[in-house]
Protein backbone atom coordinates (compact mmCIF):
# COMPACT_ATOMS: atom_id res chain seq x y z
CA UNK A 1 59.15 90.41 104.56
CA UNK A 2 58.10 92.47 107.17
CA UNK A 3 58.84 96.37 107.67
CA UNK A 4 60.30 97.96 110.56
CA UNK A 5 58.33 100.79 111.70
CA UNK A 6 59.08 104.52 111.66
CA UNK A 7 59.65 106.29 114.99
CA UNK A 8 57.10 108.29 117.19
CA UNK A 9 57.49 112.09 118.15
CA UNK A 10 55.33 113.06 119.91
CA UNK A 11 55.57 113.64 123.73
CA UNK A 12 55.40 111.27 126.28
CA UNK A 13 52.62 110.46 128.15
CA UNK A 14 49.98 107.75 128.99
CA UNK A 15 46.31 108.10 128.19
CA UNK A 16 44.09 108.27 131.54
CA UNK A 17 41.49 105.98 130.82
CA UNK A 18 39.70 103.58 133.22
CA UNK A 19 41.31 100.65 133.86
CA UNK A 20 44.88 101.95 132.95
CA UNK A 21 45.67 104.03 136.20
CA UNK A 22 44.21 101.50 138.38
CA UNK A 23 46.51 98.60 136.65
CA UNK A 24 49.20 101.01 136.54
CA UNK A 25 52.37 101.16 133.95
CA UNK A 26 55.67 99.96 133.86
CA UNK A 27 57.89 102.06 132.11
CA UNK A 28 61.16 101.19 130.04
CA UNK A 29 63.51 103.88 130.25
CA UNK A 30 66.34 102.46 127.62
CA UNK A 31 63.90 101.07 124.86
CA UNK A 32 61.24 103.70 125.75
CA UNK A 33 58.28 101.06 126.61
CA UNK A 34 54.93 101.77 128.21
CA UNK A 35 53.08 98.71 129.08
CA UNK A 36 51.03 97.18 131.84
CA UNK A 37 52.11 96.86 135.68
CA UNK A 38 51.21 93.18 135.65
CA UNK A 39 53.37 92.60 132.36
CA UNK A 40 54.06 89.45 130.67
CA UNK A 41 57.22 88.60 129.06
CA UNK A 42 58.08 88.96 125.32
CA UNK A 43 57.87 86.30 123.23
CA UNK A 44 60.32 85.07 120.35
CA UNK A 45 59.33 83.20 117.26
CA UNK A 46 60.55 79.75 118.95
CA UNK A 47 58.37 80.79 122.06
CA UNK A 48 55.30 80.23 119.64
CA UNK A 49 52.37 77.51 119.55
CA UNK A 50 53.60 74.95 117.18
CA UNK A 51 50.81 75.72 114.53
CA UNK A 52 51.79 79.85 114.36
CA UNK A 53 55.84 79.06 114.04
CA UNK A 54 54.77 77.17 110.70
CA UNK A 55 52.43 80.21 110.08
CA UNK A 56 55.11 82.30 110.09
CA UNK A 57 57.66 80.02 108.39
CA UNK A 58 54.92 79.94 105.25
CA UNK A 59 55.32 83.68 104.84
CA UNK A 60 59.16 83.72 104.97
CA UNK A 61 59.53 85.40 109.02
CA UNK A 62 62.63 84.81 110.46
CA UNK A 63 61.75 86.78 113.36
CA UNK A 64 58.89 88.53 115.32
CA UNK A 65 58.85 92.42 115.19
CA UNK A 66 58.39 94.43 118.37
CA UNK A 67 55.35 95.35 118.09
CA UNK A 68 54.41 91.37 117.48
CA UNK A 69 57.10 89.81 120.85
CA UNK A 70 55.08 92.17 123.47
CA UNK A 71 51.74 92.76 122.37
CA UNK A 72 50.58 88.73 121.45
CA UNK A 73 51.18 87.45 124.58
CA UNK A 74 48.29 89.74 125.91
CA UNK A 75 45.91 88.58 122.94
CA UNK A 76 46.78 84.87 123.65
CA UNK A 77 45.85 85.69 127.25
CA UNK A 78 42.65 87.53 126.59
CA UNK A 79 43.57 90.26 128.36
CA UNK A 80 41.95 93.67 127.04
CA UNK A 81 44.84 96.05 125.71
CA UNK A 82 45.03 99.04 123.90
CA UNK A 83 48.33 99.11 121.53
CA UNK A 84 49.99 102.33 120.20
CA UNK A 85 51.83 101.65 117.05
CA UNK A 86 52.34 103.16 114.00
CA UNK A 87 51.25 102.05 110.34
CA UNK A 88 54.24 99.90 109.03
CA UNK A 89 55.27 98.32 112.46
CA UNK A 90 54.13 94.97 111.85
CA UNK A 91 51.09 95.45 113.90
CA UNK A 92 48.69 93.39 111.63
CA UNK A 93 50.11 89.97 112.46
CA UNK A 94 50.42 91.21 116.50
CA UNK A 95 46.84 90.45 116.33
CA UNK A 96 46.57 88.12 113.09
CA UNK A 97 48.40 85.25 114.75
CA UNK A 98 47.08 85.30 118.23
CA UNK A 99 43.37 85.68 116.89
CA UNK A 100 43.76 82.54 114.29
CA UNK A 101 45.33 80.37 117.63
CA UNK A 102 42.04 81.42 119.05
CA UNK A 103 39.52 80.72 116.47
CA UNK A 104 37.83 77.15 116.27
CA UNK A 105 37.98 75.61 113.12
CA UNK A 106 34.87 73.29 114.19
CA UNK A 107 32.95 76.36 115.00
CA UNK A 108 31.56 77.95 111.53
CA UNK A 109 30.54 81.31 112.77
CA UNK A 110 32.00 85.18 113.27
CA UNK A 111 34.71 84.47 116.37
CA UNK A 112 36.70 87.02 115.60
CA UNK A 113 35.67 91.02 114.45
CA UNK A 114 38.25 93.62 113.13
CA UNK A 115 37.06 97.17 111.82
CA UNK A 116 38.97 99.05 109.74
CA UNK A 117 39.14 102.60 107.91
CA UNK A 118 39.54 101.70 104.42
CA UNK A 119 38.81 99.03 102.29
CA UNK A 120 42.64 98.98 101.40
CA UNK A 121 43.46 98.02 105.14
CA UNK A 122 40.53 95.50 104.88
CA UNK A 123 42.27 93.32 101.93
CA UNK A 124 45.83 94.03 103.50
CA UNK A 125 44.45 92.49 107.30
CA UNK A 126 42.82 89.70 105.06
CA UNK A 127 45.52 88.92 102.84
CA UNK A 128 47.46 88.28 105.88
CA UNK A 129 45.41 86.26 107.48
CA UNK A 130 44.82 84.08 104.85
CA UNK A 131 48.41 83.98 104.13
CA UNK A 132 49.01 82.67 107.70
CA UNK A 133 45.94 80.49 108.08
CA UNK A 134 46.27 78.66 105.17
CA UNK A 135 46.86 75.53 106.86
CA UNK A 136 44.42 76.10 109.53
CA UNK A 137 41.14 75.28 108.08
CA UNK A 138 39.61 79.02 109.43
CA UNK A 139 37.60 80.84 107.07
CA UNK A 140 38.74 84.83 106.44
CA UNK A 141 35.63 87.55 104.69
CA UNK A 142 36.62 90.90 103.93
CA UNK A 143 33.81 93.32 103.64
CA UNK A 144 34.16 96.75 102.96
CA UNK A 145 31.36 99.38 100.99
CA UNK A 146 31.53 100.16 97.14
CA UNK A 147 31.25 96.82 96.04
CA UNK A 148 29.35 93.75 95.10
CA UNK A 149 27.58 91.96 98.22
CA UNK A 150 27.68 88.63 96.47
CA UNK A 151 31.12 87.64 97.60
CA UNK A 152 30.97 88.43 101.22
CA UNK A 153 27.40 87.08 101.36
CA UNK A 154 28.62 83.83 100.21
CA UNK A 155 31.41 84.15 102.65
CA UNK A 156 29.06 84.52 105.62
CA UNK A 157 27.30 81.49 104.43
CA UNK A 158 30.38 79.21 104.15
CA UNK A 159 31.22 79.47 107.85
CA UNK A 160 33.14 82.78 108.09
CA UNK A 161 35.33 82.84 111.31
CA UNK A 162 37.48 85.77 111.01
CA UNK A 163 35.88 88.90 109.66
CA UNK A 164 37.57 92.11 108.29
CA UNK A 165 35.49 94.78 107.21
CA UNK A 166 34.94 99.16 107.23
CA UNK A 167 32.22 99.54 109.97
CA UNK A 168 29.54 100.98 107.46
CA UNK A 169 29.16 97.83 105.78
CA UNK A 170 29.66 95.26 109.04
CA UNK A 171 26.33 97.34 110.54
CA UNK A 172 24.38 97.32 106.56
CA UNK A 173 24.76 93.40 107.35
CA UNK A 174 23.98 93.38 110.91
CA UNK A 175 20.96 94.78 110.73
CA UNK A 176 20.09 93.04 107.17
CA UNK A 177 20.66 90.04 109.25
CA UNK A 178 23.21 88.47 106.86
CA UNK A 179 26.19 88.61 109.91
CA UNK A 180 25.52 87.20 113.35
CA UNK A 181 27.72 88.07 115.91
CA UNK A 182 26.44 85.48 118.70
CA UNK A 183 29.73 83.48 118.70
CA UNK A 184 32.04 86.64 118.53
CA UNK A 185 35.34 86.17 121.05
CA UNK A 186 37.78 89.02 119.79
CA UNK A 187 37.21 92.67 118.81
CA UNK A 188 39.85 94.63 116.84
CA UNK A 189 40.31 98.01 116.24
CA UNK A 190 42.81 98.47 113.60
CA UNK A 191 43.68 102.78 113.09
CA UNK A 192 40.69 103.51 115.76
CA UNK A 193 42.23 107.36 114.99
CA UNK A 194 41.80 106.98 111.51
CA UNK A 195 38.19 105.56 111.75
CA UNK A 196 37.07 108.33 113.49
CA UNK A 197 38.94 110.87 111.59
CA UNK A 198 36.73 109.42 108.84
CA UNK A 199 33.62 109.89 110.75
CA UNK A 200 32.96 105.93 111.56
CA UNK A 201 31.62 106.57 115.10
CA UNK A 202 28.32 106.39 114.87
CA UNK A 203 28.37 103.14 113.10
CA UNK A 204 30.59 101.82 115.30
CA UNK A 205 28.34 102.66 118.18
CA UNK A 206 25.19 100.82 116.39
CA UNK A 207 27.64 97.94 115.46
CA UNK A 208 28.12 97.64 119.78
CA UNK A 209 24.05 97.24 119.84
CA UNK A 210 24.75 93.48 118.13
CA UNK A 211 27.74 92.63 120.35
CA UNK A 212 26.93 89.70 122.42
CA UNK A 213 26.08 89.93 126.53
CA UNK A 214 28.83 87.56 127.19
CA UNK A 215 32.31 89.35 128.01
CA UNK A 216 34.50 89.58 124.88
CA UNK A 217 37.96 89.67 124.51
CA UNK A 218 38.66 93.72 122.83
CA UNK A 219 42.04 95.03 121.60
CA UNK A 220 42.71 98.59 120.08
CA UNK A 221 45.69 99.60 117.63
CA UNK A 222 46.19 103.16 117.24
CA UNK A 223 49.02 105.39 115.97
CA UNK A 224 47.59 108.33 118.00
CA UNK A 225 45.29 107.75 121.34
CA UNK A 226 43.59 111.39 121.53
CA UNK A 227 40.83 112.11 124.09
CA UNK A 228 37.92 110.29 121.47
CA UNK A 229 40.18 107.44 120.76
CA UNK A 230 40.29 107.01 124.22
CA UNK A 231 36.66 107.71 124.71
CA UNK A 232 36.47 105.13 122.10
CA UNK A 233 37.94 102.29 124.01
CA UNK A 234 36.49 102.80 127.33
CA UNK A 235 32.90 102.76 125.51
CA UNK A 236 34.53 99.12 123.92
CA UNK A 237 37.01 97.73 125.73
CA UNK A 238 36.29 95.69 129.42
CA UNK A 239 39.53 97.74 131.81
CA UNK A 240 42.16 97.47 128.83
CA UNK A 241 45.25 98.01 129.31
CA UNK A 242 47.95 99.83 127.55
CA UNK A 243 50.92 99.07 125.67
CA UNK A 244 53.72 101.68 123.42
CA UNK A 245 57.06 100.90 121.97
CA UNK A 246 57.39 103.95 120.99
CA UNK A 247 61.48 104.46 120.45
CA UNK A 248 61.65 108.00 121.24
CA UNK A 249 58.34 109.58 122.34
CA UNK A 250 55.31 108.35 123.13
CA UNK A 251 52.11 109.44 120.71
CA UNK A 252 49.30 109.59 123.22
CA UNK A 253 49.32 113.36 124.45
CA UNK A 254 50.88 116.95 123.37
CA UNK A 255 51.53 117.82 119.94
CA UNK A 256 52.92 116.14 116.46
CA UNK A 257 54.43 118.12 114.88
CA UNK A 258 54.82 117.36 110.97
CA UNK A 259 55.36 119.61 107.80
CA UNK A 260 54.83 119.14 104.25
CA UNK A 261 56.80 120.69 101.55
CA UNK A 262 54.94 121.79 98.69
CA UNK A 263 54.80 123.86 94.91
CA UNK A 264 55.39 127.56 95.62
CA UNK A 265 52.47 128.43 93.10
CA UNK A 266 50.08 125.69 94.37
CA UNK A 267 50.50 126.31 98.14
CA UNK A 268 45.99 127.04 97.95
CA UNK A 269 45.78 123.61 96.06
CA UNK A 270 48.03 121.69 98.90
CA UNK A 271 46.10 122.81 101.76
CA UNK A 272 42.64 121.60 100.21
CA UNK A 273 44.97 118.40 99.65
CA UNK A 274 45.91 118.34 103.21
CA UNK A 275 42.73 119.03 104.87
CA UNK A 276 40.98 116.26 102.66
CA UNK A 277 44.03 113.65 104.04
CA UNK A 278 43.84 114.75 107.57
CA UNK A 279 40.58 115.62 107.72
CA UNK A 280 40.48 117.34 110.69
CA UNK A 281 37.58 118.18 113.48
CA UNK A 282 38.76 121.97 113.88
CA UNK A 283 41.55 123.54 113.14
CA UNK A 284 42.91 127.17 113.34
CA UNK A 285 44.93 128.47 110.11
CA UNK A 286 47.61 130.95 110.29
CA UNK A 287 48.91 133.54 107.98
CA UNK A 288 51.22 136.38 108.03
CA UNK A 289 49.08 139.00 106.60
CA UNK A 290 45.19 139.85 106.06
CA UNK A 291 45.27 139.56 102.34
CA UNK A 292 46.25 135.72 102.65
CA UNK A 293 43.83 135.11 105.23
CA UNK A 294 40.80 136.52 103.28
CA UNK A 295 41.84 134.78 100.35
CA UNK A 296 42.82 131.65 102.03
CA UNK A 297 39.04 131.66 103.06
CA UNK A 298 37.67 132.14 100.05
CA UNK A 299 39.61 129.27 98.57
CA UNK A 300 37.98 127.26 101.50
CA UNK A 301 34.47 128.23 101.71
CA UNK A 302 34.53 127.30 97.48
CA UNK A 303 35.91 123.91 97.64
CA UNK A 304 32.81 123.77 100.55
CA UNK A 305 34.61 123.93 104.04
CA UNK A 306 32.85 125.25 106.83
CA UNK A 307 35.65 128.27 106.87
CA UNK A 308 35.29 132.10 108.06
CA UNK A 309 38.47 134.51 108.74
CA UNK A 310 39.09 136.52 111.70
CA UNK A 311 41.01 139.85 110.87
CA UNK A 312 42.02 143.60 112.03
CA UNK A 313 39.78 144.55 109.07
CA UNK A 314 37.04 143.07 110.38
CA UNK A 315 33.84 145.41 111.46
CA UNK A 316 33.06 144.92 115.20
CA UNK A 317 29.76 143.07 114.41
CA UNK A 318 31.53 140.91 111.87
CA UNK A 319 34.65 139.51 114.47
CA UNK A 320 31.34 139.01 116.61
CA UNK A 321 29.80 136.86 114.90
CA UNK A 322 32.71 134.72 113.78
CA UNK A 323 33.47 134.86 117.41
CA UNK A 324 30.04 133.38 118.70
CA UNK A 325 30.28 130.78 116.25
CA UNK A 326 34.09 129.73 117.64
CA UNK A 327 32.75 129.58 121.61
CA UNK A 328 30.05 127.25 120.17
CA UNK A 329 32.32 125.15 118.61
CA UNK A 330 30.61 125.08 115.35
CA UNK A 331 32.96 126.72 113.21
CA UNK A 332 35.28 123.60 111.76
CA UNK A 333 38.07 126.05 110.29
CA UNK A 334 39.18 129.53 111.65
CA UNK A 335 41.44 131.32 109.30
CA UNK A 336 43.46 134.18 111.46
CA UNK A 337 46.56 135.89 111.32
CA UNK A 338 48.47 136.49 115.01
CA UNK A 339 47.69 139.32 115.63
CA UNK A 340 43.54 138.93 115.44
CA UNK A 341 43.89 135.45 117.10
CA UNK A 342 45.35 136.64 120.70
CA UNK A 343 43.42 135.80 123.17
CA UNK A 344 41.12 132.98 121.48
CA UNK A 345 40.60 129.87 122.99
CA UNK A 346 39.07 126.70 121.34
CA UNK A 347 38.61 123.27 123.41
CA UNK A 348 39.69 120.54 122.11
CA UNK A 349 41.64 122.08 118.88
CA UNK A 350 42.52 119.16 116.82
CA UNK A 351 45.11 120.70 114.71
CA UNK A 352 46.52 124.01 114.33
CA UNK A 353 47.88 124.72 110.12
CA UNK A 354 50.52 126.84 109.54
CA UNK A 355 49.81 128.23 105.69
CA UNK A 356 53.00 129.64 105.77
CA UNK A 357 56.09 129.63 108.11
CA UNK A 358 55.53 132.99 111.05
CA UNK A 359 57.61 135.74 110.83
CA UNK A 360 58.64 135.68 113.95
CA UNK A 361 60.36 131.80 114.87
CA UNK A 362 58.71 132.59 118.56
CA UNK A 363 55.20 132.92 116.74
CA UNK A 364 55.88 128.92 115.92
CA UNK A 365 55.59 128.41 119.56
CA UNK A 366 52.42 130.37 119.42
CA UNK A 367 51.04 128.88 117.22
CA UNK A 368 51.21 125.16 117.51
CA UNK A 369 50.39 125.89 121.26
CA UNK A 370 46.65 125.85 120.97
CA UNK A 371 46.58 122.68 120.14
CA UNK A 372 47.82 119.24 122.20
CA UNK A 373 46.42 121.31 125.68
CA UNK A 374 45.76 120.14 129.11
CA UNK A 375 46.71 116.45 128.12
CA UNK A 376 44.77 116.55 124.83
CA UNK A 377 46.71 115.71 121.22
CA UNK A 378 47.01 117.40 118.40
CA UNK A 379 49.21 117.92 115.76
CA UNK A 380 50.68 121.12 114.45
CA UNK A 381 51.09 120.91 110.41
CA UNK A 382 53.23 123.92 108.25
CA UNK A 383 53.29 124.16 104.78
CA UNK A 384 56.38 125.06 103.31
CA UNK A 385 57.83 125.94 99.79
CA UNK A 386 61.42 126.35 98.50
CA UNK A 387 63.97 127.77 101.12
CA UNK A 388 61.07 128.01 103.74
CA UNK A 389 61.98 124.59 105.07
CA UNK A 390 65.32 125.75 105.97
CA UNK A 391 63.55 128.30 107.91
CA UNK A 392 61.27 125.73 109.56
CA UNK A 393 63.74 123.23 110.31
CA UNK A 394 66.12 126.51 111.93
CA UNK A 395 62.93 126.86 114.18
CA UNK A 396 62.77 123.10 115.20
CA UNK A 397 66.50 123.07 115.93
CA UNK A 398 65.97 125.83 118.06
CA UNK A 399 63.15 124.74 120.05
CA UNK A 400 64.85 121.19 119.86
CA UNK A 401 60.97 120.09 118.28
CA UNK A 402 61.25 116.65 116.61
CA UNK A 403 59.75 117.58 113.16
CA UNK A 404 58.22 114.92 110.90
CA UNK A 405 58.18 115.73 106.72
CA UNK A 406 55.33 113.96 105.22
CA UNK A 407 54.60 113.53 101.67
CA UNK A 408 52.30 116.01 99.77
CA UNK A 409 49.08 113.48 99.07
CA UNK A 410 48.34 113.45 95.39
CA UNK A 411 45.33 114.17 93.58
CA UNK A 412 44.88 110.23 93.09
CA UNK A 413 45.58 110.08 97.13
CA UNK A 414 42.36 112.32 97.85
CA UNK A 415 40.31 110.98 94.95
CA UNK A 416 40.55 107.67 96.89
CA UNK A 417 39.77 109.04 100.31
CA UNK A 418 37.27 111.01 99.52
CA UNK A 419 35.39 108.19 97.72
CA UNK A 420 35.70 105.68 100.50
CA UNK A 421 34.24 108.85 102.80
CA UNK A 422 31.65 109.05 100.34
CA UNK A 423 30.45 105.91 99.75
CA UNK A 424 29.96 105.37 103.67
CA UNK A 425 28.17 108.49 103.99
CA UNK A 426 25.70 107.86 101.57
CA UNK A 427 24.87 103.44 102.81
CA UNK A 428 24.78 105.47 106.01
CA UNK A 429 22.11 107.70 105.25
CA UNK A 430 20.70 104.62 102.85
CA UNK A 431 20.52 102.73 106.52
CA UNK A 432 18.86 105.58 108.58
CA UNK A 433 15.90 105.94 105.89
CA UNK A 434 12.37 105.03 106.96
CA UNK A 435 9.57 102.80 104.74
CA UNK A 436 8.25 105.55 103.05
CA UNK A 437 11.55 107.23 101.78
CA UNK A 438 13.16 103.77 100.88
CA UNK A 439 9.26 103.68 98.31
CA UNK A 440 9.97 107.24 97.47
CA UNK A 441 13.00 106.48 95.91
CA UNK A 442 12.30 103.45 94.08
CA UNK A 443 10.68 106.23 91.18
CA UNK A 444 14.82 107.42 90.25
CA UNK A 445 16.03 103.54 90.08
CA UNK A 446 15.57 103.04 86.49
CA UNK A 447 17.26 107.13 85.93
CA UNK A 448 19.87 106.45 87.99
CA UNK A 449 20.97 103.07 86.19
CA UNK A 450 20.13 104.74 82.91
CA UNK A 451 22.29 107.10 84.26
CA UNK A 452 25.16 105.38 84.75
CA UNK A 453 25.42 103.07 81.52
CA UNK A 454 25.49 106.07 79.21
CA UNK A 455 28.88 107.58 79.15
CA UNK A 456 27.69 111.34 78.65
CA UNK A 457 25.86 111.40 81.61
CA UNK A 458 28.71 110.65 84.01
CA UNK A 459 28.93 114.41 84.49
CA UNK A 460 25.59 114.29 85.62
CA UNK A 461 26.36 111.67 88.76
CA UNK A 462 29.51 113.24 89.60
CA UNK A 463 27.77 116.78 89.99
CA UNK A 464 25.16 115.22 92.27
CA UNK A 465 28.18 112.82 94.17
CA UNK A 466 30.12 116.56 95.30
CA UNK A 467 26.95 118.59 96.20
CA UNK A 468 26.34 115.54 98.17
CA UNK A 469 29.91 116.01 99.46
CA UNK A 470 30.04 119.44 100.24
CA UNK A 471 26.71 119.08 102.43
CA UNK A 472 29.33 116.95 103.87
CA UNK A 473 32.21 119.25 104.76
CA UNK A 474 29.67 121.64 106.88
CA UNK A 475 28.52 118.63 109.17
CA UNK A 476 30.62 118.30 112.22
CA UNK A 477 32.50 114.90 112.43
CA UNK A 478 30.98 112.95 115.18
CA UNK A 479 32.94 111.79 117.70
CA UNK A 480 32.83 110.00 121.44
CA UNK A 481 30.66 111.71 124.26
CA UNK A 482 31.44 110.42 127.87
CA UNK A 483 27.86 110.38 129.00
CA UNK A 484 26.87 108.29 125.51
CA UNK A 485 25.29 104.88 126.75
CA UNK A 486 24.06 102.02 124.64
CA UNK A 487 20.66 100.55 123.93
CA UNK A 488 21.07 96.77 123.24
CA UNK A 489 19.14 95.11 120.93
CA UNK A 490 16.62 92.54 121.64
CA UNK A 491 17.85 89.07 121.78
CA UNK A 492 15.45 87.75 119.05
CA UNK A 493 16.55 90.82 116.50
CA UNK A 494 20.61 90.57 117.11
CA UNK A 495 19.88 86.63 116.24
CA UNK A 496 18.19 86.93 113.09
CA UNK A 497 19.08 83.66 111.01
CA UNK A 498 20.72 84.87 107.28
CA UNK A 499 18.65 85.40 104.34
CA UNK A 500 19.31 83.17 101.57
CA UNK A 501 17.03 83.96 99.06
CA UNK A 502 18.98 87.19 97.47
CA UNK A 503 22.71 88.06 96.04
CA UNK A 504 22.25 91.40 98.17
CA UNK A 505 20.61 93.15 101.27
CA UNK A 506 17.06 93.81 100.24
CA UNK A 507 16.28 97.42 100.37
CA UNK A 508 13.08 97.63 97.87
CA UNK A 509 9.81 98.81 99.10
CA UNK A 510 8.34 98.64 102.66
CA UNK A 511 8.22 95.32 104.04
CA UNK A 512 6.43 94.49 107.56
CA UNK A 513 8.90 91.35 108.57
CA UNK A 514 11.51 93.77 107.19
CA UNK A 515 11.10 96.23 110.06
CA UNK A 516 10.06 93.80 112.34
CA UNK A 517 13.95 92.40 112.81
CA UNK A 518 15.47 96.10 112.29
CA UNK A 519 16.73 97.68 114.81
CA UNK A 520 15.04 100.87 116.06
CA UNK A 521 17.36 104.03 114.66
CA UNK A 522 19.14 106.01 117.45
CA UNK A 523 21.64 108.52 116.53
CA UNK A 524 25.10 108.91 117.76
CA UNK A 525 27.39 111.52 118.15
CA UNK A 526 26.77 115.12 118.57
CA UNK A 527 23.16 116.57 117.88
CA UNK A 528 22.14 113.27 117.95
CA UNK A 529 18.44 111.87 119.78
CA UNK A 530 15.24 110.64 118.07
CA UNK A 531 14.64 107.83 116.81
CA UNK A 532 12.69 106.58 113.67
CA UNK A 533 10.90 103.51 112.39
C-alpha cells in the first residue's frame, strides 16, 4: 500500500530557473499547489491508459496519491518538469507508470534513465517497476557500485529498457561501453538534493557527455530545490517546468528548520552522526561558550573534518587566518560562539548547527539567519538533550517557526552511508586513472585479494578504507557552476557496441583499442580543468 507523505516547512517560494518564469506558475491557495501556467488537469486512477489501471490493480492501489494525479499527466505529455516532493509521497510510481506507458516493448535498448543516490533507492525504484510492469513485457536493470557486474551486464545484454542505477556506476559502463544510451527517451532524477549532497555531480556531468543529440524528455524529483539543484536542472532539463504540493510551505527557498534530540553525554558523538547524514557543503557551528567551541573542534578535526574555531581567545594573527580561509570559501566547518561570529558573512551557507540551544531565544534568530539568504536554502539543525527541547520548541512557538524533529541516525545508519560514499569515490578515482597507473597497480592485486580472504587482515583494509576517507572529508563537495558547459562525445565513442567477451569491465593493463573508445577525462566541479589520456 502506498504511504502518504509527510508535510513541507519550509517557506514558500518558487525556484527562478529558466524556463519557469517565462511559463509562469499557477498557484493554489487552499491545497497550497505550485505548478505550471499552462497546467493540465489531475488525473484519477479510472482516468488511466487501460494497461497502467491493471498495473496498479496488480499491486493492490485503490487510488492515485497526489503527488502521482498531477505530476503523470506531464510525463505522459513529455513535457520537462521539475517535481518537489518529499521521500514517502508516492513519488516513485509518479514517474514509474508514465515511463513504462512510454517504453516500447519491441525496442530492446535503454529508453528510459533514472539516477539515484543509493543503491537502496535503486532496488526500491526497480522493485516497483517490475512490480507494475510485470505484464508488460519491458525489461527493468538496477545498477548501483559495490557489487558484482555480472548481473547487470547480463541485463544490458537481454534488452534492458528501463534502467535504475547510482551515477558512478551508469558512467563505469558508459564509458566501458557495456550501456548505450542511443535510444534513451526519459531522464529521471530521483533525490537530485541527495545526489549532490553525496558528491554525484561530476559523474553526472560526464554521464550528459553520452546523452543523445536528439531532444529528450527530462524530469527532476527533489525534496529540496537549492540554488545547485536548480543549477542542476537547467544544465539537464530542456525549459522544465515546476510542480509542489507542498501542504503547508513550499521547500524551494529560506530555511528548514529541523532538530534532533539526542544522549546528554554523547552530544560530540551525535554531531559527527549528523554531519556524516547531512553531509553538508559548509556549515557554521554554534556554541555558548569558548571551551565548547575549542573542544567541539578538536572532536572534528580528529574524526578528519576540515574544521577550525573562531574565538575571543584567539591571537589577532590566528582569527586572521581562519578568517582568510572563510572569504575563500575553503573552510567546510566554522566552529564560533556569537559573540566572535558578528559580522561574518559566508555565501551560500548550506546549513547553520546549533550544538546546543543559545542563551538568548533571540540568538536562535541569529543564528539560523545566515543561512537560507537572498533566495538561497538552507536548513538550520539544533541539537538538543533532556529538557532543552522544551526550550527549543518555547523558541519556535515564539517565533511561530515550523520545527521538524528528526531521528538521531544510528551508527548502522552512517556505516551504510558512508560506504556507499566510499565505494563511489574510490570507482571514481578507479575511472579518472591513466594507462600507466591502471599497470602500476596491477603489482598490489594478488596483496589486496590475499588481503581480503584472511580474516586477520581485515584491520589492515579498513585502516587504508578511512585514511582514504578522511582525504575525503577535506575535499570540497563539488557542485553546479553556471558558466560549466559540456563537451560531447564523438558519435563513434558514445556508440560503442557491448563487450561480450568478460563477466566485468576490463580494467587490466594498458590497452590501445581500450583508450581508443574512452572518453577524454575532463573534470567537473570546482578546481576542476585538464584533461588526461
Amino acid at each position: 500500500m502506498q504511504e502518504e507523505g509527510k508535510e513541507n516547512d519550509s517557506t514558500a517560494g518558487v525556484p527562478e530557473v529558466p524556463g519557469v518564469e517565462d511559463r509562469g506558475i499557477n498557484m493554489n491557495e487552499d491545497e497550497r499547489i505550485i505548478e505550471p501556467a499552462n497546467s493540465l488537469p489531475e488525473v484519477k486512477l479510472e482516468d488511466l491508459p487501460e494497461q497502467l489501471q491493471t498495473a496498479c490493480a496488480r499491486a493492490g492501489w485503490a487510488r492515485l496519491l497526489p503527488v502521482q494525479s498531477r505530476a503523470i499527466p506531464y510525463v505522459l505529455a513529455k513535457r520537462n518538469l521539475m517535481v518537489q516532493s518529499q521521500t514517502g509521497s508516492g513519488k516513485t510510481a509518479a514517474f514509474v507508470l508514465p515511463i513504462l506507458a512510454r517504453i516500447d516493448p519491441g525496442k530492446r535498448a535503454c529508453q528510459a534513465l533514472v539516477l539515484v543516490p543509493t543503491r537502496e533507492l535503486a532496488g526500491q525504484v526497480s522493485r516497483e517497476a517490475e512490480t507494475l510492469g510485470a505484464e508488460m513485457a519491458i525489461r527493468t536493470a538496477v545498477v548501483y557500485g559495490g557489487v558484482s557486474y555480472g548481473p547487470q551486464l547480463e541485463a544490458f545484454k537481454a534488452g534492458a529498457q528501463f534502467v535504475i542505477g547510482t551515477p558512478g556506476r551508469i558512467l563505469d559502463h558508459l564509458i566501458q561501453g557495456t550501456l548505450s544510451l542511443r535510444e534513451l527517451q526519459i531522464l529521471v532524477f530521483d533525490e537530485a538534493d541527495r545526489m549532490l549532497s553525496m558528491g554525484f555531480y561530476p559523474d553526472m556531468k560526464r554521464i550528459q557527455q553520452f546523452m543523445p543529440k536528439k531532444p529528450i524528455s527530462g524530469y527532476m524529483f527533489s525534496a529540496t530545490f537549492s540554488p545547485d539543484v536548480l543549477r542542476l536542472a537547467s544544465q539537464f532539463l530542456q525549459d522544465p517546468e515546476f510542480l509542489s504540493l507542498s501542504q503547508d510551505r513550499v521547500h524551494v527557498t529560506g530555511t528548514d528548520h529541523v532538530y534532533y534530540l539526542v544522549p546528554g553525554m554523547q552530544r560530540e558523538r551525535s554531531l559527527v552522526r549528523i554531519i556524516e547524514m547531512e553531509n553538508p557543503t559548509s556549515a557554521i557551528i554554534f556554541c555558548n561558550t569558548k571551551a565548547t567551541v575549542h573542544f567541539v573542534t578538536i572532536v572534528l578535526q580528529r574524526f578528519g573534518y576540515d574544521a577550525d574555531e573562531l574565538s575571543s581567545d584567539l591571537s589577532q594573527a590566528a582569527r586572521e587566518k581562519v578568517m582568510g580561509r572563510v572569504k575563500k570559501r575553503i573552510l567546510r566547518f566554522l566552529v564560533a560562539t556569537d559573540v566572535a561570529a558578528r559580522g561574518i558573512d559566508i555565501q551560500d551557507l548550506s546549513h547553520v548547527i546549533q550544538y546546543e540551544p543559545p542563551e538568548d531565544t533571540e540568538l536562535y534568530i541569529h543564528r539560523a539567519g545566515r543561512t537560507g539568504r537572498v533566495g538561497a536554502t538552507g536548513t538550520a539543525i539544533s541539537i538538543v538533550a533532556g529538557m532543552e527541547q522544551f526550550k527549543l520548541k518555547s523558541i519556535a512557538k515564539t517565533y511561530q517557526i515550523n520545527m521538524e524533529e528528526r531521528i538521531l541516525p544510528s551508527e548502522e545508519d552512517v556505516e551504510a552511508v558512508v560506504s556507499q560514499r566510499i565505494t563511489a569515490a574510490l570507482e571514481a578515482d578507479l575511472r579518472g586513472r591513466d594507462r600507466v597507473q591502471v599497470e602500476r597497480m596491477q603489482r598490489f592485486v594478488a596483496l589486496g585479494r590475499s588481503l581480503a580472504e584472511a580474516e586477520g587482515e581485515i584491520p589492515v583494509i579498513a585502516m587504508l578504507l578511512d585514511d582514504y576517507y578522511q582525504r575525503t572529508l577535506q575535499t570540497p563537495i563539488p557542485s553546479p557552476s553556471d558558466e560549466e558547459t559540456v563537451e560531447p562525445v564523438p558519435a563513434a565513442k558514445r556508440e560503442t557496441s557491448p563487450r561480450r567477451d568478460s563477466d566485468r569491465p576490463k580494467r587490466r593493463g594498458p590497452s590501445r583499442d581500450r583508450d581508443k573508445d574512452r572518453p577524454r577525462r575532463r573534470r567537473s566541479g570546482p578546481g576542476g580543468g585538464g584533461e588526461s589520456a
